[in-house]
N, C-alpha and C. Protein backbone atom coordinates (compact mmCIF):
# COMPACT_ATOMS: atom_id res chain seq x y z
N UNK A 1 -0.17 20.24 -21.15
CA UNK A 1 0.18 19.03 -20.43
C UNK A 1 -0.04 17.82 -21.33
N UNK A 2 0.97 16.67 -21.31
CA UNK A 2 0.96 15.95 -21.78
C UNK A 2 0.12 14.89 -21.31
N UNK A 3 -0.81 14.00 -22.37
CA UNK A 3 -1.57 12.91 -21.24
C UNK A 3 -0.51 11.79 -20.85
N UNK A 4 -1.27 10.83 -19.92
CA UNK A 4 0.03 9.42 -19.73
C UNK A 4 -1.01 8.56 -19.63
N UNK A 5 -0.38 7.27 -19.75
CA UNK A 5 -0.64 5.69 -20.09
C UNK A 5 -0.27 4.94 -18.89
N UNK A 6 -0.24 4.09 -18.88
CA UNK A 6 -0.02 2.75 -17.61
C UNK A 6 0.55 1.40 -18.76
N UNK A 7 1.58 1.18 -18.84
CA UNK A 7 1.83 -0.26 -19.06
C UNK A 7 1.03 -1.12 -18.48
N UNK A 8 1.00 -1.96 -18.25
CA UNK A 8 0.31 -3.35 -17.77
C UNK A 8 0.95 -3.76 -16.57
N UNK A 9 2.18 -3.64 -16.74
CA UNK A 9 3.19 -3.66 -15.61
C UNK A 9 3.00 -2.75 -14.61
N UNK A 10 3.15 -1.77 -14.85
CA UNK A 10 2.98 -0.26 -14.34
C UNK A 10 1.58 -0.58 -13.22
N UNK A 11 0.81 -0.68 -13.91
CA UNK A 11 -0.77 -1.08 -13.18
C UNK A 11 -0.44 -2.29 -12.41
N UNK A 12 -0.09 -3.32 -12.49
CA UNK A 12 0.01 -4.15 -11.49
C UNK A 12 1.41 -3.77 -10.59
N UNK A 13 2.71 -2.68 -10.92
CA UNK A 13 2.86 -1.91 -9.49
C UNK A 13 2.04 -1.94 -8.94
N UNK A 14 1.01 -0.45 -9.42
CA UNK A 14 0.17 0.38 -8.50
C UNK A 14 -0.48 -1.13 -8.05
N UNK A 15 -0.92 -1.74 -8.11
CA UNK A 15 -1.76 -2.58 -7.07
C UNK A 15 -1.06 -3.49 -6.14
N UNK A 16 -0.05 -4.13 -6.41
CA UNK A 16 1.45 -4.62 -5.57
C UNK A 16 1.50 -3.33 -4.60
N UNK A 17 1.83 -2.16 -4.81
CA UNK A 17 1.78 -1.30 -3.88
C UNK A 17 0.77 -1.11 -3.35
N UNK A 18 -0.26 -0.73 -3.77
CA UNK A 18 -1.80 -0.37 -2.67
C UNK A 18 -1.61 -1.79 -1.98
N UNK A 19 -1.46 -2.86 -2.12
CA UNK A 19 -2.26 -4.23 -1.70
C UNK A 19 -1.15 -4.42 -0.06
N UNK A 20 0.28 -4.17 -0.37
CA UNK A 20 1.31 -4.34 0.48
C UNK A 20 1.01 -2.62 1.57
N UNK A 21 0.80 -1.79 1.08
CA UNK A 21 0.30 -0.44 1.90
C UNK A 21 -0.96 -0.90 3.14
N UNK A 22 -1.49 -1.51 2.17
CA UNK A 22 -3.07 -1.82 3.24
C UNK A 22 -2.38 -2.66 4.50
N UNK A 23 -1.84 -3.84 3.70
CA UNK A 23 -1.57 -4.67 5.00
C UNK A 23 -0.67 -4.23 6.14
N UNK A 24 0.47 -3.57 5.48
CA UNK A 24 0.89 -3.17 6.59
C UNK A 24 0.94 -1.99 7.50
N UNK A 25 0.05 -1.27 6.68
CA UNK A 25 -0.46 0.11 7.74
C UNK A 25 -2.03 0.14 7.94
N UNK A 26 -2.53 0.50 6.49
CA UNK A 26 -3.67 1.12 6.77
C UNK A 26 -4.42 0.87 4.98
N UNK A 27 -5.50 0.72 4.80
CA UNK A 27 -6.19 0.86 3.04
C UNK A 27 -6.35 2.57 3.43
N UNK A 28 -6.61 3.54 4.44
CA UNK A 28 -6.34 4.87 4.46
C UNK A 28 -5.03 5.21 3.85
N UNK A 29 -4.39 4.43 4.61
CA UNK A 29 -2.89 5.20 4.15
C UNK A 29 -2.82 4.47 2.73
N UNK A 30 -2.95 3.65 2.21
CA UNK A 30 -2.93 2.99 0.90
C UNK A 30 -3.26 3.82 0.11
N UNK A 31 -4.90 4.24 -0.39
CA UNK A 31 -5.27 5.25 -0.65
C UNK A 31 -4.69 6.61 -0.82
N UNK A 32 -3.84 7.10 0.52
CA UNK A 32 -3.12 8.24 0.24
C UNK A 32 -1.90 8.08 -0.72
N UNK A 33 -1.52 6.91 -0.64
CA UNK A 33 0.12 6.94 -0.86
C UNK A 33 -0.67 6.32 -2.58
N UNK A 34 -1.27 5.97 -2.71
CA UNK A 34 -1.69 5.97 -4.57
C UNK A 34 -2.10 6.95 -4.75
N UNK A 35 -2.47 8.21 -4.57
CA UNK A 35 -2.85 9.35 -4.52
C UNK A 35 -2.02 10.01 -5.23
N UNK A 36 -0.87 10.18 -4.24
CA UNK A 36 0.58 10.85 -4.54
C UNK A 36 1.18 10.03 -5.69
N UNK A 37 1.04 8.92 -6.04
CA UNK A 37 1.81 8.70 -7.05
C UNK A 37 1.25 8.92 -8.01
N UNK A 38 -0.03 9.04 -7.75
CA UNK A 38 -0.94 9.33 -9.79
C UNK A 38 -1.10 10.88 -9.47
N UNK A 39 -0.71 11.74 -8.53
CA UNK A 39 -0.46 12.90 -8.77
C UNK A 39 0.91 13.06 -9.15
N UNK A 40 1.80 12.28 -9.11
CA UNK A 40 3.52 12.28 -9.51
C UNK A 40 3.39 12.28 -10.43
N UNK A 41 2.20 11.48 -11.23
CA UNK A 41 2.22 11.05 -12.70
C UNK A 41 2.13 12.38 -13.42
N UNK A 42 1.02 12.64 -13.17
CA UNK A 42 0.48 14.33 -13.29
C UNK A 42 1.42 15.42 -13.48
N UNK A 43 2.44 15.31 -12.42
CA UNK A 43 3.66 16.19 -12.60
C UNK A 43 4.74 15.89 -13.65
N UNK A 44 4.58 14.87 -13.75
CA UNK A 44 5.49 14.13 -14.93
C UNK A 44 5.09 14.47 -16.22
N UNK A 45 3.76 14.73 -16.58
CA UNK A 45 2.89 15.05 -18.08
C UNK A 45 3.18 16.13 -18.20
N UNK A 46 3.31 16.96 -17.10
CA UNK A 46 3.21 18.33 -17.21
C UNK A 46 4.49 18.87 -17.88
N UNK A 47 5.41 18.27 -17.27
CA UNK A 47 7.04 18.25 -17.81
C UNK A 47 8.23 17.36 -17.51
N UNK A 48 7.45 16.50 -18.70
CA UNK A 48 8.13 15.33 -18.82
C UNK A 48 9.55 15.10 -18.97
N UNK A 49 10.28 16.34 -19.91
CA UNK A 49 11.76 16.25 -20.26
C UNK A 49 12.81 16.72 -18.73
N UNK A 50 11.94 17.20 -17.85
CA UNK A 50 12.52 17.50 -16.31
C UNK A 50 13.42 16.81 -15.68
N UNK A 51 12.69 15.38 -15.78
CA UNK A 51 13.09 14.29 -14.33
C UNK A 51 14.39 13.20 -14.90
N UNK A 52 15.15 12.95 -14.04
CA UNK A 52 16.33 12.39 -13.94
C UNK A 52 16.39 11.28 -15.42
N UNK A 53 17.13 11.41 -15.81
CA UNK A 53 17.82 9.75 -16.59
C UNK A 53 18.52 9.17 -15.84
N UNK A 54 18.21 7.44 -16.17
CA UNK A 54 18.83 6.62 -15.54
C UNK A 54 19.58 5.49 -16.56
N UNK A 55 20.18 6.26 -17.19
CA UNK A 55 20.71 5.45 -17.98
C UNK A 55 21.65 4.36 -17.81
N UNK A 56 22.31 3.98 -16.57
CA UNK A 56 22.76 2.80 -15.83
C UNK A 56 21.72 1.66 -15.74
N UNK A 57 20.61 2.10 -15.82
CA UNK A 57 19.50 1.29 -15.65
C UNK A 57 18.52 0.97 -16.46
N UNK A 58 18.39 1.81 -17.52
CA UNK A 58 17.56 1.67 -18.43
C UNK A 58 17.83 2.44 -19.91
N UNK A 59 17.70 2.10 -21.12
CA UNK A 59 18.07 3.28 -21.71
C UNK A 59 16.56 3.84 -22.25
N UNK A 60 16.73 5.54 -22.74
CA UNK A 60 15.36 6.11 -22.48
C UNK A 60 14.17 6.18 -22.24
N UNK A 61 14.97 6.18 -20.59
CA UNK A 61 13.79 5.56 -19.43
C UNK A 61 14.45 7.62 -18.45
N UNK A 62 13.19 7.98 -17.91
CA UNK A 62 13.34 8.72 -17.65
C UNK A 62 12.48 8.44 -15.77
N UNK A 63 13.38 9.03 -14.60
CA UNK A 63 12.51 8.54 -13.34
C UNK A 63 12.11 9.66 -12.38
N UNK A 64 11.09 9.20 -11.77
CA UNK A 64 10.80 10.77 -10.84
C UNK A 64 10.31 9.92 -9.33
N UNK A 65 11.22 10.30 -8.44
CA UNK A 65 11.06 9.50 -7.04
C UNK A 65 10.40 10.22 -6.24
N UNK A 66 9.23 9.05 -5.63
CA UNK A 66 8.14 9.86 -4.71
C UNK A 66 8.11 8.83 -4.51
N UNK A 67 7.92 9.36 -2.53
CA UNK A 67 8.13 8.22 -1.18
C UNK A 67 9.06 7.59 -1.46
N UNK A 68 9.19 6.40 -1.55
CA UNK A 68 10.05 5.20 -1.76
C UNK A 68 10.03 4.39 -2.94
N UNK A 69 9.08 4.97 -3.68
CA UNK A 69 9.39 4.88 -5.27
C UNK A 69 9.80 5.61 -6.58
N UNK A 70 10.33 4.98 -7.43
CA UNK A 70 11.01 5.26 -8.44
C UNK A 70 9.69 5.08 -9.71
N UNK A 71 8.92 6.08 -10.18
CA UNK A 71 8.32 6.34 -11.29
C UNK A 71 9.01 5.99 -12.53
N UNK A 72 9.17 5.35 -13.56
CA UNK A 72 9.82 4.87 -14.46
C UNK A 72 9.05 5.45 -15.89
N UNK A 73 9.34 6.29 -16.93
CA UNK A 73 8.46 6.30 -17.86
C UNK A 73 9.17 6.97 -19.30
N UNK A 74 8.72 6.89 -20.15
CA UNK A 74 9.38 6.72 -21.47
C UNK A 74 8.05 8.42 -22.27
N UNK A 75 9.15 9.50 -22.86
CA UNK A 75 8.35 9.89 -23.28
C UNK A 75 8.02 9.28 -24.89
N UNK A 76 6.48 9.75 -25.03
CA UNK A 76 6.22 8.69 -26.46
C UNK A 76 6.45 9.69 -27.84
N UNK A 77 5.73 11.18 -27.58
CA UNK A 77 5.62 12.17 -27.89
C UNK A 77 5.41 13.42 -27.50
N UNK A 78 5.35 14.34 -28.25
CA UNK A 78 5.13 15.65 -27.28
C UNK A 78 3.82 15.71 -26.22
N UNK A 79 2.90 14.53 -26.90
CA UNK A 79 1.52 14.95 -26.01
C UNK A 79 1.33 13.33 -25.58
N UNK A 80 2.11 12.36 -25.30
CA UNK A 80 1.68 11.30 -24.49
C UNK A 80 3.11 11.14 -24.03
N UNK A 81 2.57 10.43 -22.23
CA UNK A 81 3.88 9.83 -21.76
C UNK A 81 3.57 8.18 -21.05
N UNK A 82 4.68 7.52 -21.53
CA UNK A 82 4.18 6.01 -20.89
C UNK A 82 4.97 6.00 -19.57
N UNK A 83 3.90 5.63 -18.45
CA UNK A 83 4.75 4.85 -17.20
C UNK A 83 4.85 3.58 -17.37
N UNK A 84 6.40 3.35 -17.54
CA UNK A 84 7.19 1.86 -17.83
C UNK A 84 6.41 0.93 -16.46
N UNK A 85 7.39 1.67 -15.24
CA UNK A 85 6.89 0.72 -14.22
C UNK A 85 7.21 1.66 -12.73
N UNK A 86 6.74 0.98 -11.76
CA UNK A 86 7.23 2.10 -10.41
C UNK A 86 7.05 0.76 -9.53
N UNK A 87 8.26 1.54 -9.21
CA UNK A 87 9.53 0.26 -8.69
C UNK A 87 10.16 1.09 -7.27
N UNK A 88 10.04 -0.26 -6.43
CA UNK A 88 10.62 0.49 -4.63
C UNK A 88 12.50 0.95 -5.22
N UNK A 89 12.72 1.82 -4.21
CA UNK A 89 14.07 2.80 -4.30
C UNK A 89 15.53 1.20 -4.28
N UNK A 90 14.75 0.17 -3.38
CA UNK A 90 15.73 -0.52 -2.69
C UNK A 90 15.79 -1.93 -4.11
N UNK A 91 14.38 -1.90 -4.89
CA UNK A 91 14.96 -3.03 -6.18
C UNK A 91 16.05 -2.72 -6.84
N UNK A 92 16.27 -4.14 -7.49
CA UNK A 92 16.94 -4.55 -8.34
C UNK A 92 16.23 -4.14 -9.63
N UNK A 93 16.59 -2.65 -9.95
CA UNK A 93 15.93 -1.66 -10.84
C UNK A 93 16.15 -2.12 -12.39
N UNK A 94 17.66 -2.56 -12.79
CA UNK A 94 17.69 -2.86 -13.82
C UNK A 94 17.42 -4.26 -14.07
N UNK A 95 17.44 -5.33 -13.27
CA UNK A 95 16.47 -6.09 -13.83
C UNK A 95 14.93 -6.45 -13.92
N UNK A 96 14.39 -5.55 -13.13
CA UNK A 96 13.06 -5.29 -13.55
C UNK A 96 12.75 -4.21 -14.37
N UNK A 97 13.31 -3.97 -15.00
CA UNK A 97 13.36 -3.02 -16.17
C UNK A 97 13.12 -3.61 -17.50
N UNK A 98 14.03 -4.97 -17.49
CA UNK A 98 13.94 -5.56 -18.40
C UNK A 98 12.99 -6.66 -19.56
């Protein structure tokens, strides 16, 4: 398994998402639903060359969708992978890509 990274971006997703989860459900359900995505991540290290290209949207940018987000991440090498950014299904994907 490959390890992975967090952009800067990437990390202030994950907290844009936990912060908008809490308020409008639950910091339980917040909690769960960051759960699943740093276990997405997990699945992504494992086999990184798997998950969709989006090359309309990014170029080698590779995405893996869980819940209502779009995982965004770039492999670096055989044994690291960067998450670009994770981004809701309904953005304006390629310009926050950019």
């Amino acid at each position: 398994m490959a390890r992975f990274r967090f952009t800067r971006k990437a990390v202030g997703d994950l907290n844009e998402i936990w912060n908008f989860t809490a308020e409008k459900w639950s910091e339980h359900q917040a909690d769960l639903y960051y759960r699943l995505l740093i276990e997405s991540c997990r699945e992504i290290a494992m086999q990184p060359d798997s998950e969709k290209k989006y090359p309309g949207v990014a170029k080698n940018l590779r995405g893996f969708k869980t819940g209502r987000h779009i995982i965004f991440y770039q492999i670096i090498d055989p044994e690291t992978v960067l998450m670009i950014r994770i981004l809701h299904d309904q953005m304006d994907l390629r310009n926050r890509l950019r």
